[in-house]
C-alpha atoms as a PDB file:
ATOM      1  CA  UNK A   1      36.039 126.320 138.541  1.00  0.00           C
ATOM      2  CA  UNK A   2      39.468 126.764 139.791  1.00  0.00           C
ATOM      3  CA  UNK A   3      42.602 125.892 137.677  1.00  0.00           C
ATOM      4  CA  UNK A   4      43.188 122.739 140.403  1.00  0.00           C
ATOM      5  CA  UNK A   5      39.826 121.744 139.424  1.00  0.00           C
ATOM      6  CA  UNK A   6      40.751 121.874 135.677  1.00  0.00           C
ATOM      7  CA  UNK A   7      43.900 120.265 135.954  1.00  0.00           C
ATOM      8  CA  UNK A   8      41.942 117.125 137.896  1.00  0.00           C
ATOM      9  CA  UNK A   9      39.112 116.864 134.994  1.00  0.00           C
ATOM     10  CA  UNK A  10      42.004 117.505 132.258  1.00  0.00           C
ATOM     11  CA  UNK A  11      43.859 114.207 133.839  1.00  0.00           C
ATOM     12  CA  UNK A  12      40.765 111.997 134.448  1.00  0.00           C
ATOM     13  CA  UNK A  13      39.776 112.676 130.591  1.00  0.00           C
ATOM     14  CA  UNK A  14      43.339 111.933 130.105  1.00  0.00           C
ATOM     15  CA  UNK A  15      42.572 108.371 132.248  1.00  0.00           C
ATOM     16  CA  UNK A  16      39.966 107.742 130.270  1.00  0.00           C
ATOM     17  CA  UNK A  17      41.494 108.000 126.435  1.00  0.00           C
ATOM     18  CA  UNK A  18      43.907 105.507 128.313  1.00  0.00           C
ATOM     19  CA  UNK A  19      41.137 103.153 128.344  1.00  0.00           C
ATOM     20  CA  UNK A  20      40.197 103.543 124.668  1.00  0.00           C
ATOM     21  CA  UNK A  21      43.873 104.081 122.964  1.00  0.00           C
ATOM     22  CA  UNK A  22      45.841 101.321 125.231  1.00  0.00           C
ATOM     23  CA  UNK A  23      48.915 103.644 125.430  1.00  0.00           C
ATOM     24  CA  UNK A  24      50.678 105.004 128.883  1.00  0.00           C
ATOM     25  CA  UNK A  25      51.280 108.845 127.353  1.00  0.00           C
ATOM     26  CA  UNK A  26      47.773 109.952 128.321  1.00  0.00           C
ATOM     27  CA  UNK A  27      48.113 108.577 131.761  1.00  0.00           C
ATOM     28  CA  UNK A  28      51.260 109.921 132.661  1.00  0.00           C
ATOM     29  CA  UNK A  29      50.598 113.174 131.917  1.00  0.00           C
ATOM     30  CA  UNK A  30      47.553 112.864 134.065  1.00  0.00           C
ATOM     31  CA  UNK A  31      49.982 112.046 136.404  1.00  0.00           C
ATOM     32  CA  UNK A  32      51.730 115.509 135.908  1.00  0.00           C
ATOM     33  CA  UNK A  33      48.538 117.382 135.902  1.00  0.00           C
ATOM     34  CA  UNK A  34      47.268 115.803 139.250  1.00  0.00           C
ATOM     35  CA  UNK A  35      51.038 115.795 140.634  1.00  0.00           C
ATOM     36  CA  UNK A  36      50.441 119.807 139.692  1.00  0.00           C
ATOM     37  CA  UNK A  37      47.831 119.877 141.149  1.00  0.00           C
ATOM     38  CA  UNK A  38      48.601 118.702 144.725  1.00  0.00           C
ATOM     39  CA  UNK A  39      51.410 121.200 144.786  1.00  0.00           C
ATOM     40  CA  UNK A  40      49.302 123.977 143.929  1.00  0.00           C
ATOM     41  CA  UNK A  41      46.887 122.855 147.209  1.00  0.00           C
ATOM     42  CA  UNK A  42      49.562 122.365 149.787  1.00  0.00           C
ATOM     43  CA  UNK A  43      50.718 125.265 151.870  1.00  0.00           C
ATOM     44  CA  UNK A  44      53.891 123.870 152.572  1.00  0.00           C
ATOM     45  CA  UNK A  45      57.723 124.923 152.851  1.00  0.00           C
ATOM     46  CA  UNK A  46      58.599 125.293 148.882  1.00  0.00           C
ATOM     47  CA  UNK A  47      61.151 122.512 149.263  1.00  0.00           C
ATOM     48  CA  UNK A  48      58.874 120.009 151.393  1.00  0.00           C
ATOM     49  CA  UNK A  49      55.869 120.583 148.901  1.00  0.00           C
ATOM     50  CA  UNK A  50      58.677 119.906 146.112  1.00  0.00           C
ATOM     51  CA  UNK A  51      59.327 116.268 147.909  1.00  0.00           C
ATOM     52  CA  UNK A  52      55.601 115.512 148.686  1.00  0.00           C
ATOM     53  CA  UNK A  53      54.830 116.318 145.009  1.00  0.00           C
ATOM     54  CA  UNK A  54      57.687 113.985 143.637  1.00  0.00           C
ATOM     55  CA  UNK A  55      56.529 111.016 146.037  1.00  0.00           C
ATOM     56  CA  UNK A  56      53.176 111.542 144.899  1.00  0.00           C
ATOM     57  CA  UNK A  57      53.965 111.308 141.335  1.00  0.00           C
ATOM     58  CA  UNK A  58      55.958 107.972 141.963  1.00  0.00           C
ATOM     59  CA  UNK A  59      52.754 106.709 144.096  1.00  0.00           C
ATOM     60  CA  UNK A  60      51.169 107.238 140.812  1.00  0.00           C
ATOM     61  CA  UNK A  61      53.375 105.234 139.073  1.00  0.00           C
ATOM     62  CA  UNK A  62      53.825 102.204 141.231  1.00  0.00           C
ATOM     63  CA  UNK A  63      49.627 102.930 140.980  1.00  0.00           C
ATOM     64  CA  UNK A  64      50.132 102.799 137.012  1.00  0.00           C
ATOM     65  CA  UNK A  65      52.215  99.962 137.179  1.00  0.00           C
ATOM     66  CA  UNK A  66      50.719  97.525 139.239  1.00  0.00           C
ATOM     67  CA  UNK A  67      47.130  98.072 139.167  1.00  0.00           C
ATOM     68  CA  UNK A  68      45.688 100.562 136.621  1.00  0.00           C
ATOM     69  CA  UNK A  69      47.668  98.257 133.923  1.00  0.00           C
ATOM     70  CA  UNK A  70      46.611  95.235 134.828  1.00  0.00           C
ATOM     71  CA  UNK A  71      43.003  96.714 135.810  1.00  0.00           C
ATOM     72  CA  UNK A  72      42.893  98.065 132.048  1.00  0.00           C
ATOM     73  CA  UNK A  73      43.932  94.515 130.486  1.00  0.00           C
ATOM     74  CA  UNK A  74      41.741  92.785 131.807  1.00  0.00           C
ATOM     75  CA  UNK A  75      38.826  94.701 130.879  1.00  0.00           C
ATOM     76  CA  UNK A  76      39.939  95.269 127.676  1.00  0.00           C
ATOM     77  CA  UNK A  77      40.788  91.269 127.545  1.00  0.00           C
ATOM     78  CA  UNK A  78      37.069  90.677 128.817  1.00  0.00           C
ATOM     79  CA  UNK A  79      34.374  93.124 126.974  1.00  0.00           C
ATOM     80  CA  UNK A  80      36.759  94.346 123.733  1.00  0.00           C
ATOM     81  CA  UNK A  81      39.817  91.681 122.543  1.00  0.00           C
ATOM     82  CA  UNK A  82      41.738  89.309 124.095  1.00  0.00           C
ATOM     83  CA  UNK A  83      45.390  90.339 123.808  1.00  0.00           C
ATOM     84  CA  UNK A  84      46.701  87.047 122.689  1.00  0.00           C
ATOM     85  CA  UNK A  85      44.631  84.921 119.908  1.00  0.00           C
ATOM     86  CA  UNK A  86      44.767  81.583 120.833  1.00  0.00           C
ATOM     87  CA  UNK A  87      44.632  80.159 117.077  1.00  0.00           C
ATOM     88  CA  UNK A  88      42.941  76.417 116.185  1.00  0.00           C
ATOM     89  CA  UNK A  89      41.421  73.886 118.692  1.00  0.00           C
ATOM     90  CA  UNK A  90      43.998  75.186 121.648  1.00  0.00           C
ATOM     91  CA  UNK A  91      41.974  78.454 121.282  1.00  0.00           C
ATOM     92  CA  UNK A  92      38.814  76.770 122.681  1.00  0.00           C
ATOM     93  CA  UNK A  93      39.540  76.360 126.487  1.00  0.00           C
ATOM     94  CA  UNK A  94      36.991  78.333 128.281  1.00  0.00           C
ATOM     95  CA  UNK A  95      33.737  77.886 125.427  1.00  0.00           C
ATOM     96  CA  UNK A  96      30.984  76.373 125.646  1.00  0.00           C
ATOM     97  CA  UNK A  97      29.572  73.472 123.444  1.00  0.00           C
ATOM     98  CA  UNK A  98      27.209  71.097 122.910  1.00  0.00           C
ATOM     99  CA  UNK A  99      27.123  67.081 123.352  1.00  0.00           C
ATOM    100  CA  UNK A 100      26.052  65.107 120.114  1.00  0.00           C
ATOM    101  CA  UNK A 101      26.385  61.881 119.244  1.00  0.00           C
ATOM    102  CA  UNK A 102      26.694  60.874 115.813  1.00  0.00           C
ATOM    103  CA  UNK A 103      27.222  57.205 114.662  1.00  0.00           C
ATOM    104  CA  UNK A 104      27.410  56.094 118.402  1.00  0.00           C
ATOM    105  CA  UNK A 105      29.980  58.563 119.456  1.00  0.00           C
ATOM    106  CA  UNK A 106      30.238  61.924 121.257  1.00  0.00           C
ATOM    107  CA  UNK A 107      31.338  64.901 119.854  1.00  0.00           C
ATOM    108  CA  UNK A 108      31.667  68.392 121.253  1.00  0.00           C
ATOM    109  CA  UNK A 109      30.016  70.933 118.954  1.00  0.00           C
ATOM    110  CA  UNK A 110      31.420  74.098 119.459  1.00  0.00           C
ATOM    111  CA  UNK A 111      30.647  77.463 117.436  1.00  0.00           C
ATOM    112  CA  UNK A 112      29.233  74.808 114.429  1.00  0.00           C
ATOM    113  CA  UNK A 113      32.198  73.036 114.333  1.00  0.00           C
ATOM    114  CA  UNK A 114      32.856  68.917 115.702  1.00  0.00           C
ATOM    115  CA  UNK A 115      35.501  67.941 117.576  1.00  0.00           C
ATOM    116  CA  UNK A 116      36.262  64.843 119.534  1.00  0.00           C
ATOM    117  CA  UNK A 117      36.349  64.319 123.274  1.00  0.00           C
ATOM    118  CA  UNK A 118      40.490  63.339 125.023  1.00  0.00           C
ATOM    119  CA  UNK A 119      38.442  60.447 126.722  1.00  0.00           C
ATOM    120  CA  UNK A 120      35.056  58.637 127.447  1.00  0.00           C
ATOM    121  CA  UNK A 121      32.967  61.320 129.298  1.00  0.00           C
ATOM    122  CA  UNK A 122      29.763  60.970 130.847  1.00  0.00           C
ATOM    123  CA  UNK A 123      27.876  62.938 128.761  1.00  0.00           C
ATOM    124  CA  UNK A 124      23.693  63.020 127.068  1.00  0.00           C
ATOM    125  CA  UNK A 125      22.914  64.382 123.682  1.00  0.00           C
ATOM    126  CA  UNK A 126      22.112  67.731 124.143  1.00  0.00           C
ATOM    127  CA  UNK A 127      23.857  68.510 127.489  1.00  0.00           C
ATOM    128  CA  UNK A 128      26.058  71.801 127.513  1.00  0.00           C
ATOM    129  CA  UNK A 129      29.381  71.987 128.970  1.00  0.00           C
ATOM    130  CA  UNK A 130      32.337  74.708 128.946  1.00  0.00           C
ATOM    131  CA  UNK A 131      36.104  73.227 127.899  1.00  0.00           C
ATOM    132  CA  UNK A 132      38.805  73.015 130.246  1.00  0.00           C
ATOM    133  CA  UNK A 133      41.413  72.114 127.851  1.00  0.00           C
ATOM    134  CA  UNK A 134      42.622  70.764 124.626  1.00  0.00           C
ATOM    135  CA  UNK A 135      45.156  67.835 124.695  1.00  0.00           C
ATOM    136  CA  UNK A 136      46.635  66.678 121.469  1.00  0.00           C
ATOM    137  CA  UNK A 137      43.655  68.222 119.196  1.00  0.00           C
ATOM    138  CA  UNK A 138      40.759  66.518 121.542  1.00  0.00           C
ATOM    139  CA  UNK A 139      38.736  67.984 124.002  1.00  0.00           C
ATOM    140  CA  UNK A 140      38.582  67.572 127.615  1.00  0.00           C
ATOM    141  CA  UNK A 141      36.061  68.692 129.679  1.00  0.00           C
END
């Protein structure tokens, strides 16, 4: 393997610790490494290789920026942690529960727990629903 081809796996190893350790260091010396890279393959003037390489590396960035980031959260937001906690009953938009009725009146079961619905809904013992939101401690659905 060539030393272009080493400096290409070195980065996307780099890309991937990114995934694991949430910090930008890894990725932007990738960024170097593959910026490296490129000016090792181009047979260019010295200076015009110099200015490809440079606009390259601030591709990368506005890459970095703007999609890798936000690429990155959301995974990490999806199959890992969310990256704000939502604490108490606000915390439940999105979940599913449960319809049961106890006494004559509907409650949400969620996770275990009761809660009451924000108004009368059109609901059956038993039926499953996801929350949409939480107003003033009740849910809403």
């Amino acid at each position: 393997m060539t030393i272009t081809g080493y400096l290409i796996t070195a980065g996307i190893l780099l890309m991937l610790i990114d995934i694991f350790f949430r910090t930008d260091v890894p990725t932007y010396i990738a960024y170097l490494l593959f910026s490296y890279a490129l000016f090792r393959v181009i047979k260019l003037n010295l200076l015009v290789s110099l200015i490809v390489t440079i606009l390259f590396f601030f591709l990368l960035l506005l890459f970095h920026n703007f999609i890798w980031n936000v690429t990155i959260q959301r995974l990490t937001d999806r199959f890992f942690a969310k990256d704000k906690y939502i604490a108490g009953v606000e915390g439940l938009a999105g979940e599913k529960g449960v319809a049961k009725m106890i006494d004559g009146t509907f409650y949400a079961s969620i996770h275990g727990d009761l809660y009451l619905f924000a108004d009368d809904v059109d609901v059956s013992e038993g039926e499953t629903f996801t929350v949409k939101k939480v107003t003033d401690g009740k849910i809403v659905i």
